[in-house]
C-alpha atoms as a PDB file:
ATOM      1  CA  UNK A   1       0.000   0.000   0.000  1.00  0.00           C
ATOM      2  CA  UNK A   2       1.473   3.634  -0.786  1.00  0.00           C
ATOM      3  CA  UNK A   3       1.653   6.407   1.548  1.00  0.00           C
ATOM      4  CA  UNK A   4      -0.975   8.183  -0.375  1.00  0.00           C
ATOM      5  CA  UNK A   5      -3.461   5.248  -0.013  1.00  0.00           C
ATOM      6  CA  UNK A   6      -2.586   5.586   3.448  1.00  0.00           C
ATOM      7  CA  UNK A   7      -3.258   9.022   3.814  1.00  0.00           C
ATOM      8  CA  UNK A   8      -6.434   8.834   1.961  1.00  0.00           C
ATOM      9  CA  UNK A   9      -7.758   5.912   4.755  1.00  0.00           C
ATOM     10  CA  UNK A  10      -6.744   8.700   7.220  1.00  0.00           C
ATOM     11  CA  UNK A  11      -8.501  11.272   6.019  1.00  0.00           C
ATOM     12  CA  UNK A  12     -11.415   9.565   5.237  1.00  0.00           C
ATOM     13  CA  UNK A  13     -11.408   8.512   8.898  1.00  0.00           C
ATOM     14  CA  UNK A  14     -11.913  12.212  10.325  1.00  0.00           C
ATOM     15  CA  UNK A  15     -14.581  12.358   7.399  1.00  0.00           C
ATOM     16  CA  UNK A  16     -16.221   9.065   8.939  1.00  0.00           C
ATOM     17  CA  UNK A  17     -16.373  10.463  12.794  1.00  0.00           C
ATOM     18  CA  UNK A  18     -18.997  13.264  11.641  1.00  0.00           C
ATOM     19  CA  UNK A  19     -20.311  11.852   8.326  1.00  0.00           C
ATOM     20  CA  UNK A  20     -23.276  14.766   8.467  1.00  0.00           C
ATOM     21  CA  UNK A  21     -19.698  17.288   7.778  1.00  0.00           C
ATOM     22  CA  UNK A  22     -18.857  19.330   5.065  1.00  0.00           C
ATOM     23  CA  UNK A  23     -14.870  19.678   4.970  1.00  0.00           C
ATOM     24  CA  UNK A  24     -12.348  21.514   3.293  1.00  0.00           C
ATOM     25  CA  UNK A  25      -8.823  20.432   2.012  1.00  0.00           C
ATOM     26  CA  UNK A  26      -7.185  23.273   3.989  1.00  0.00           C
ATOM     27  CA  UNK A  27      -9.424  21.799   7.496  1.00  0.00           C
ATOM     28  CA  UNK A  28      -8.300  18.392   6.707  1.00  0.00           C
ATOM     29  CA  UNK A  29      -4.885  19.593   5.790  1.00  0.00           C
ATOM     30  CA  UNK A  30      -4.668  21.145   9.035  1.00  0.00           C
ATOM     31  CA  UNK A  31      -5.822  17.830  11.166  1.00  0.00           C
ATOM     32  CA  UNK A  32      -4.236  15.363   9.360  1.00  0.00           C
ATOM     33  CA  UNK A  33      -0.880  17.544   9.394  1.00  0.00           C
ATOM     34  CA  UNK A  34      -0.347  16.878   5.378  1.00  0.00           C
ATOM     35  CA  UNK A  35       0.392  19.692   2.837  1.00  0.00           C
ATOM     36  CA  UNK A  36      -2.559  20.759   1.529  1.00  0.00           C
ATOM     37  CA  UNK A  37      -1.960  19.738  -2.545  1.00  0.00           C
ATOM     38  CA  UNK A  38      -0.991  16.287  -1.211  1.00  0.00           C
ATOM     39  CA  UNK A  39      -4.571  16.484   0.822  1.00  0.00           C
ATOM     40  CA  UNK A  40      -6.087  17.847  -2.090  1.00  0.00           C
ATOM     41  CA  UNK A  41      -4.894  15.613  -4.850  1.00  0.00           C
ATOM     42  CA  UNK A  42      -6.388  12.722  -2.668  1.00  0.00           C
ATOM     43  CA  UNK A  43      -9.501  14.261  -1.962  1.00  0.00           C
ATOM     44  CA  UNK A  44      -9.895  14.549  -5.840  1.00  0.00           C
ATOM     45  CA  UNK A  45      -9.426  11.202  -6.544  1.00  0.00           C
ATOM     46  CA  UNK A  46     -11.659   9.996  -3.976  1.00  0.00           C
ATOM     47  CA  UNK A  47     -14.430  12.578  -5.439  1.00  0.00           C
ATOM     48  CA  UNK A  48     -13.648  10.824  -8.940  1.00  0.00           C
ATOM     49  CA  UNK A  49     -14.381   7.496  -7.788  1.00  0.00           C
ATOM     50  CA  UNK A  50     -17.352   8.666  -5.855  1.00  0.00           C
ATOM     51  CA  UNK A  51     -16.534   8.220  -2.213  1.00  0.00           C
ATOM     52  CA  UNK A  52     -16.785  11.644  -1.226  1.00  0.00           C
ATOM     53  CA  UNK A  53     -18.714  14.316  -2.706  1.00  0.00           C
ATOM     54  CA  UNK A  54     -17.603  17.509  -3.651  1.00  0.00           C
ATOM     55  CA  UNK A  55     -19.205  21.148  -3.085  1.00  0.00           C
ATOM     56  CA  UNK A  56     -18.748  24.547  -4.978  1.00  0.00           C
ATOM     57  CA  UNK A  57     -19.118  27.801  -2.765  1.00  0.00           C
ATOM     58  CA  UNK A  58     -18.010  29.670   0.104  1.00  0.00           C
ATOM     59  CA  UNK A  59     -19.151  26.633   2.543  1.00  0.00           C
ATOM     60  CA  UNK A  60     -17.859  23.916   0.085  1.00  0.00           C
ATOM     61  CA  UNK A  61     -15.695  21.085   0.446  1.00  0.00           C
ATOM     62  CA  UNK A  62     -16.316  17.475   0.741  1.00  0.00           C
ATOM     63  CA  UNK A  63     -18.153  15.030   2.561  1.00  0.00           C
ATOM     64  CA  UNK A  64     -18.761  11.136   2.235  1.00  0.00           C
ATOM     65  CA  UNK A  65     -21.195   9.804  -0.574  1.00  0.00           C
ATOM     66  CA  UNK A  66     -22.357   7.306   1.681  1.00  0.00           C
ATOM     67  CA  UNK A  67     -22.628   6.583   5.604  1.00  0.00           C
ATOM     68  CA  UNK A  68     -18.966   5.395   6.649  1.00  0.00           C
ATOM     69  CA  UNK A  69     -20.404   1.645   7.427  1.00  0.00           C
ATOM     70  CA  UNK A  70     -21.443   1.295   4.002  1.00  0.00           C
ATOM     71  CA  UNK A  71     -17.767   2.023   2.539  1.00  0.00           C
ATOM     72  CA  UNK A  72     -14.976  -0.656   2.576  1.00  0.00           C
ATOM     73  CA  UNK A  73     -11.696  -0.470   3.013  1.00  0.00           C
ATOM     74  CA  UNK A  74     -11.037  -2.049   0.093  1.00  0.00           C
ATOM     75  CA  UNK A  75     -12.944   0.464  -2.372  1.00  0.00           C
ATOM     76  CA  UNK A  76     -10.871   3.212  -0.588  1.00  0.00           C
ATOM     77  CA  UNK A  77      -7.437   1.057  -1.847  1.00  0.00           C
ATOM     78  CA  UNK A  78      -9.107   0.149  -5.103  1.00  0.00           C
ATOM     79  CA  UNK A  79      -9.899   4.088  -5.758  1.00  0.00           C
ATOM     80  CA  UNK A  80      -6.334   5.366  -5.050  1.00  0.00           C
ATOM     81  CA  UNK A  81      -4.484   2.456  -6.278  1.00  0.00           C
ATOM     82  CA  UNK A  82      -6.011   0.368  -8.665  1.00  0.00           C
ATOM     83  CA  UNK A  83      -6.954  -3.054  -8.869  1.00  0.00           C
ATOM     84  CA  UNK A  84      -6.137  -4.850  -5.208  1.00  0.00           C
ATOM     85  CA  UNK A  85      -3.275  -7.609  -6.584  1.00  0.00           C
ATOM     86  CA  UNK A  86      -0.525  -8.884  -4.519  1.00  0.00           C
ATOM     87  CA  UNK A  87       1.299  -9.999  -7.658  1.00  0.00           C
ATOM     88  CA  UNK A  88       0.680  -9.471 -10.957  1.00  0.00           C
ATOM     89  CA  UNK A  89      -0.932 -12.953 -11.823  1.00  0.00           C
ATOM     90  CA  UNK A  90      -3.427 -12.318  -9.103  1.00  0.00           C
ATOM     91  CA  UNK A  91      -5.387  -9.650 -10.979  1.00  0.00           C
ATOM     92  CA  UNK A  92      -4.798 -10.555 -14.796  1.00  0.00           C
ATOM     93  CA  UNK A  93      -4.222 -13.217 -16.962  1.00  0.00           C
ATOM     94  CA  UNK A  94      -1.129 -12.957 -19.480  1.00  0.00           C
ATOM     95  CA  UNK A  95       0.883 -10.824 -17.769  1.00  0.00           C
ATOM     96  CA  UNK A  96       3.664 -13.482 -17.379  1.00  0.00           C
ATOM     97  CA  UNK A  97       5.238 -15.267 -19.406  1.00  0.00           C
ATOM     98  CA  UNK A  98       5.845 -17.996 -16.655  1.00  0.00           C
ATOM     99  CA  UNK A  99       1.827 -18.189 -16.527  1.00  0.00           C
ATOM    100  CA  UNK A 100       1.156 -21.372 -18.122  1.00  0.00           C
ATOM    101  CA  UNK A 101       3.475 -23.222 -16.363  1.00  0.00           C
ATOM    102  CA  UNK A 102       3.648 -21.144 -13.256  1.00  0.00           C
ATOM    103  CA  UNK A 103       3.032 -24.044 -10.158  1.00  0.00           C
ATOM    104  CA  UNK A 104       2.253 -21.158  -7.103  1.00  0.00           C
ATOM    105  CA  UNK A 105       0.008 -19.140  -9.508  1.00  0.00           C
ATOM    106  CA  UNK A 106      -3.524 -20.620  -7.701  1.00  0.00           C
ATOM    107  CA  UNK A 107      -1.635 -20.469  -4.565  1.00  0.00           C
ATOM    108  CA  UNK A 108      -1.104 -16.380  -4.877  1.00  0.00           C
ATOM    109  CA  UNK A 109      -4.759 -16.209  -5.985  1.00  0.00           C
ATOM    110  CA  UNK A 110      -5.827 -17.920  -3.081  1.00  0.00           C
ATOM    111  CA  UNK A 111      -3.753 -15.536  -0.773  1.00  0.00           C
ATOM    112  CA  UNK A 112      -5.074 -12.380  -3.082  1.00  0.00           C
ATOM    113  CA  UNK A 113      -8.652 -13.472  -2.497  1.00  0.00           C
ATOM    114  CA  UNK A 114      -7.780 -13.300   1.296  1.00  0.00           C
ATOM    115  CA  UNK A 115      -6.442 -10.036   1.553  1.00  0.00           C
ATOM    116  CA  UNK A 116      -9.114  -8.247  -0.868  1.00  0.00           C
ATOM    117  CA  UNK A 117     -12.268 -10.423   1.677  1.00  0.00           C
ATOM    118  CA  UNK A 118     -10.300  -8.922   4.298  1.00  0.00           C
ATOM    119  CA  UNK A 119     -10.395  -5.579   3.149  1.00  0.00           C
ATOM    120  CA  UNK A 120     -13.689  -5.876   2.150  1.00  0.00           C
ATOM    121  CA  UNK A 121     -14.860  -6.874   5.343  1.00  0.00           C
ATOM    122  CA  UNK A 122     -13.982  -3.514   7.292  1.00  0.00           C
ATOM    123  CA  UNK A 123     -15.696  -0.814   7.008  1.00  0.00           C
ATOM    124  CA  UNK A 124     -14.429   2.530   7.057  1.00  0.00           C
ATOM    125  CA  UNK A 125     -16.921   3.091  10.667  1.00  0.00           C
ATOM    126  CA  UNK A 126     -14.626   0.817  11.976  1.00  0.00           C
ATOM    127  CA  UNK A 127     -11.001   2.573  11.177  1.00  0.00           C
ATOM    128  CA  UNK A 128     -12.765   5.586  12.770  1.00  0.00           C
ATOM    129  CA  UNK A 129     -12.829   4.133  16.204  1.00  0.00           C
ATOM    130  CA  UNK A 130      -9.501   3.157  18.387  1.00  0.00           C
ATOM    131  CA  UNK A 131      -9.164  -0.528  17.813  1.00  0.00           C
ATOM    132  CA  UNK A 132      -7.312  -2.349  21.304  1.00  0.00           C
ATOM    133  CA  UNK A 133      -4.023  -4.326  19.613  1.00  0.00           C
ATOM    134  CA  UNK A 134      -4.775  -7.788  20.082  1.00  0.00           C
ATOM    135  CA  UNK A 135      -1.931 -10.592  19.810  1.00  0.00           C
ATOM    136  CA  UNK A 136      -1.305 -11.569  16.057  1.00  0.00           C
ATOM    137  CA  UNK A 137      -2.310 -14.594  15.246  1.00  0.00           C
ATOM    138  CA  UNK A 138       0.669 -17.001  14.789  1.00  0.00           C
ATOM    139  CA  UNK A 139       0.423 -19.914  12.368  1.00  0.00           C
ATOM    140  CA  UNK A 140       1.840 -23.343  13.611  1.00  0.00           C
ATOM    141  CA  UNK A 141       5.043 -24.454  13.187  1.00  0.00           C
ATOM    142  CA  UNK A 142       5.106 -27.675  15.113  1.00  0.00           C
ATOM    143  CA  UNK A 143       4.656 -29.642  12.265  1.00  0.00           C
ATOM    144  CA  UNK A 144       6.757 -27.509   9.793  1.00  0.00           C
ATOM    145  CA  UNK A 145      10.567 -28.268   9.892  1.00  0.00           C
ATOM    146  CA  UNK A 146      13.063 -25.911  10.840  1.00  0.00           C
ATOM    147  CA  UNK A 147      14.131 -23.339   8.952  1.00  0.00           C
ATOM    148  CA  UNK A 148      17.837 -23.524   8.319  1.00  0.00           C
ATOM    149  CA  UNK A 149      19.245 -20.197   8.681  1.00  0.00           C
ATOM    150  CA  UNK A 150      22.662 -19.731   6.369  1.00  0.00           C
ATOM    151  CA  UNK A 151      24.885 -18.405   9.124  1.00  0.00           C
ATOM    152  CA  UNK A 152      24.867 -22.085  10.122  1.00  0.00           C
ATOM    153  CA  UNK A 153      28.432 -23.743   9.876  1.00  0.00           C
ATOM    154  CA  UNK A 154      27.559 -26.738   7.488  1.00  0.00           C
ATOM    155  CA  UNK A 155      25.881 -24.255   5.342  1.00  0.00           C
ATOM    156  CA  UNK A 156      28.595 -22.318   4.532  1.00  0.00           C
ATOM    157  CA  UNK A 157      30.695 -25.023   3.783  1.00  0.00           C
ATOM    158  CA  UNK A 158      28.460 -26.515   1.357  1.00  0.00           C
ATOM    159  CA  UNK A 159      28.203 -29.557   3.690  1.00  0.00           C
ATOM    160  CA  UNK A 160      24.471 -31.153   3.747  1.00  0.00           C
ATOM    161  CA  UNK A 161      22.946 -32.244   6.982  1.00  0.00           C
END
């Protein structure tokens, strides 16, 4: 994810904790702590892709298209960056030539379709409010041999175990 796309989830987040707002780019500018043409520039974009609507006038500015629980985290990534792809097999076909043959392909689209139902599944309501850390879920390596780290002695020698 790019700092922009970043910035963008964190301004839309001050838009999300008074939806009924009409904002500036110099306010948010101001809040957020971000030059203004950088706010600006991603308040554009967002206005392009229809999350936030924009407002001619002396009390103009922007405010969300729809409430903040009925816009995903992933549309907000999707609007500022594009298609949601963690490599480039995951999105579209024929982009590699190693494609046809290409034994991890289904495995990256499986990861992909993760990610994007994760994204998907949080609302930008939800970014809006502090969120306690929990512990990160660890995956099992009980049954998963041991990674061999290549400071190891018979490594560098070229010896085998």
């Amino acid at each position: 994810m790019t700092r922009l796309t970043d910035y963008g989830i964190m301004l839309l987040t001050v838009f999300a904790r008074h939806p009924e707002r009409v904002r500036s780019a110099r306010e948010l500018a101001s809040v957020a702590r971000l030059p203004q043409p950088t706010v600006s520039k991603i308040l554009k974009t967002l206005a392009h892709d229809g999350l936030l609507v924009a407002r001619r006038g002396v009390k103009g500015g922007f405010s969300l298209s729809r409430p903040p629980d009925r816009i995903s985290i992933a549309e907000i990534v999707v609007a500022l960056e594009g298609p949601i792809a963690i490599t480039e097999c995951s999105e579209a076909h024929g982009t590699c030539a190693l494609e046809p043959v290409c034994i991890v392909r289904s495995n990256w689209r499986k990861i992909n379709r993760v990610v994007l139902d994760a994204l998907e599944g949080i609302a930008l309501s939800e970014m809006a409010l502090p969120l306690a850390l929990a512990p990160a879920r660890r995956v099992s390596t009980e049954s998963r041999p041991r990674m061999l780290a290549l400071s190891e002695p018979s490594l560098r020698r070229g010896e085998s175990k």
